[in-house]
Protein backbone atom coordinates (compact mmCIF):
# COMPACT_ATOMS: atom_id res chain seq x y z
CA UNK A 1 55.97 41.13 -122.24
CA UNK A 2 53.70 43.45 -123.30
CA UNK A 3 52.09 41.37 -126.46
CA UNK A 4 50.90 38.96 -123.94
CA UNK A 5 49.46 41.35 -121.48
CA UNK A 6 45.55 40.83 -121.74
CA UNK A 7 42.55 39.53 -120.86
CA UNK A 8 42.85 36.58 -122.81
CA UNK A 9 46.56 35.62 -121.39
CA UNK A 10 44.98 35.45 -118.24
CA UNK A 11 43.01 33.03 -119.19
CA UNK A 12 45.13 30.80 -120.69
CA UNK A 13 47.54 31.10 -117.60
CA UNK A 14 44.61 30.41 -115.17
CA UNK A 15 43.22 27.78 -117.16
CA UNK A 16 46.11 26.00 -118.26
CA UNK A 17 47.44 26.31 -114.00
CA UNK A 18 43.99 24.97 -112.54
CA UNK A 19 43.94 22.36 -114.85
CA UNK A 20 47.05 20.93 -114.95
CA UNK A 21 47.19 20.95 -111.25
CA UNK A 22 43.84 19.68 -110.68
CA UNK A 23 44.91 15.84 -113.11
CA UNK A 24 48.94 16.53 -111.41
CA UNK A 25 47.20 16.06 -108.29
CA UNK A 26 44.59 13.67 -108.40
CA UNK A 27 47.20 10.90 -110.68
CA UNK A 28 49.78 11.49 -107.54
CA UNK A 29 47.25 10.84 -104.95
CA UNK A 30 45.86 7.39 -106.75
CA UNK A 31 49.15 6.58 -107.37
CA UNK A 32 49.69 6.83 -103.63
CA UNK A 33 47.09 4.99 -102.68
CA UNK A 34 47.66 2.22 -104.64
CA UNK A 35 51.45 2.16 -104.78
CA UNK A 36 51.52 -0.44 -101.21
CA UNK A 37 48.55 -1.33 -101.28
CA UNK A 38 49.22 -5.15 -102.00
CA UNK A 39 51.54 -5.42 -98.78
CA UNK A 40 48.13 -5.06 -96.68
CA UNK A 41 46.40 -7.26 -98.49
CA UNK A 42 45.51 -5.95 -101.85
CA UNK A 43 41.97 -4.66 -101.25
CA UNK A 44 39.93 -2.04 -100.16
CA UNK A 45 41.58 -2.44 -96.78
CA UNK A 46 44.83 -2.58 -98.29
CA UNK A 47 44.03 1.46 -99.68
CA UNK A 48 42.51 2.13 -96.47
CA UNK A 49 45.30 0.90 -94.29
CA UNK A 50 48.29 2.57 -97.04
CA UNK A 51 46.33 5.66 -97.50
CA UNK A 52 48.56 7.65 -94.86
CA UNK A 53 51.28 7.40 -97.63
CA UNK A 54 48.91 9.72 -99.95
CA UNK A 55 48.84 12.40 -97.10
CA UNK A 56 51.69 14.73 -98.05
CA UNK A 57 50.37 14.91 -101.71
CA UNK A 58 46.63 15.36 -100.22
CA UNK A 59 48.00 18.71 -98.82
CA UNK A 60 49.75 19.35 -102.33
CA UNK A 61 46.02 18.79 -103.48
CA UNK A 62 45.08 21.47 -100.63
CA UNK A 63 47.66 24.05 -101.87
CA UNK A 64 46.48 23.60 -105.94
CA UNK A 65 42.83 24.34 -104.03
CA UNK A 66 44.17 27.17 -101.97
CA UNK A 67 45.38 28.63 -105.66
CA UNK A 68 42.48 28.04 -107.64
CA UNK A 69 40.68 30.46 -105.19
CA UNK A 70 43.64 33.04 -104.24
CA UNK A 71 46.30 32.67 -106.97
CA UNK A 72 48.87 34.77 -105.47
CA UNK A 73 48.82 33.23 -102.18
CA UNK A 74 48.26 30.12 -103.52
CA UNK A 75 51.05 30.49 -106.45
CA UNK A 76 53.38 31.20 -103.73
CA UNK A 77 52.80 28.16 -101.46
CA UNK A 78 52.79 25.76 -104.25
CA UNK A 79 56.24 27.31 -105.33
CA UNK A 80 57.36 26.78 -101.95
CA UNK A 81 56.33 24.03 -101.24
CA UNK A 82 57.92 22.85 -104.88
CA UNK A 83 61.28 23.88 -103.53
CA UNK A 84 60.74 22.01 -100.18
CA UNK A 85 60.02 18.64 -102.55
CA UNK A 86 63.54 19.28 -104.66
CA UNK A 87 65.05 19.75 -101.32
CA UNK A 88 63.43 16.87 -99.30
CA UNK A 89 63.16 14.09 -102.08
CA UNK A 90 66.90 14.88 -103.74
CA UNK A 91 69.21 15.62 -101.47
CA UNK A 92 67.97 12.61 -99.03
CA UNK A 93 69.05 9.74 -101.56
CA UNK A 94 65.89 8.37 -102.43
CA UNK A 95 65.74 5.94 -105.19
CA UNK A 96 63.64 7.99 -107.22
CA UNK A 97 65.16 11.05 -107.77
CA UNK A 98 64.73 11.96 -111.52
CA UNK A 99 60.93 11.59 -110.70
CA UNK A 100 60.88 13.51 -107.65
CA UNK A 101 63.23 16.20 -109.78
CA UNK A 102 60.49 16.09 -112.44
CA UNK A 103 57.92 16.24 -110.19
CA UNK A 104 59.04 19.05 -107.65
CA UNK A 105 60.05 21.59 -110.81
CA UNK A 106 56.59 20.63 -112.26
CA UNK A 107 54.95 22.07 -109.19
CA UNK A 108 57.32 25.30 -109.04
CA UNK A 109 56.43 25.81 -112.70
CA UNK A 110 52.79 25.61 -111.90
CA UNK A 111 53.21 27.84 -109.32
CA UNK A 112 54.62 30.53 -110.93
CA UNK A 113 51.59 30.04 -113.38
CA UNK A 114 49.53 30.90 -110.96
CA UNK A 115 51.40 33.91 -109.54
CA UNK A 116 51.40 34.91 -113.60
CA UNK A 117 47.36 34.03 -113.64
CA UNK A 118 47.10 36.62 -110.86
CA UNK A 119 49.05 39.22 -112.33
CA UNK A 120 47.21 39.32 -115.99
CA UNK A 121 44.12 39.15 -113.79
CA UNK A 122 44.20 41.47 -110.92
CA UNK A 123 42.81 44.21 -113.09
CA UNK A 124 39.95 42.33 -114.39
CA UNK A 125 38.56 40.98 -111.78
């Protein structure tokens, strides 16, 4: 891939990852919040009392931070951690499994985005 190896690939890898992960993660976590919220009464201390349920995808949210500042290490935890959501959400018969499916490969795609972000960057930076 040497057509694609410059400065300006970087960019648009790092960009493109940061971004995407940053609106990936913040929809998840409101939709976390807000997804049983009603069954505790349907106000602010409905999202209070449901917010544990947005806990795994706040440390999702910690792993896209972890890679926006250290894209290799970060890359590779979000990859892995992708892999662990395929894994946990699919083969545990959930009811939602073409979403977690969609979701978990989005996150190993964005990781290796980042591990790609790294690698066109290492030499400018």
């Amino acid at each position: 891939m040497e057509w694609i190896k410059d400065a300006d690939a970087g960019a648009i890898f790092r960009n493109s990852a940061r971004y995407t992960s940053l609106i990936l993660a913040l929809c998840v976590i409101v939709y976390a919040l807000f997804s049983g919220y009603d069954d505790f009464g349907g106000d602010i201390s409905g999202i209070l009392n449901n917010s544990l349920n947005a806990l795994p995808w706040v440390i999702l949210f910690l792993s896209f931070f972890i890679a926006w500042h250290w894209e290799l290490a970060g890359g590779v935890i979000v990859i892995i951690l992708g892999i662990s959501m395929l894994y946990f959400f699919n083969y545990r018969e959930t009811d939602f499994f073409s979403v977690a499916t969609l979701l978990a490969l989005l996150n190993i795609l964005l990781g290796i985005v980042f591990v790609l972000s790294w690698y066109y960057n290492k030499d400018n930076d």
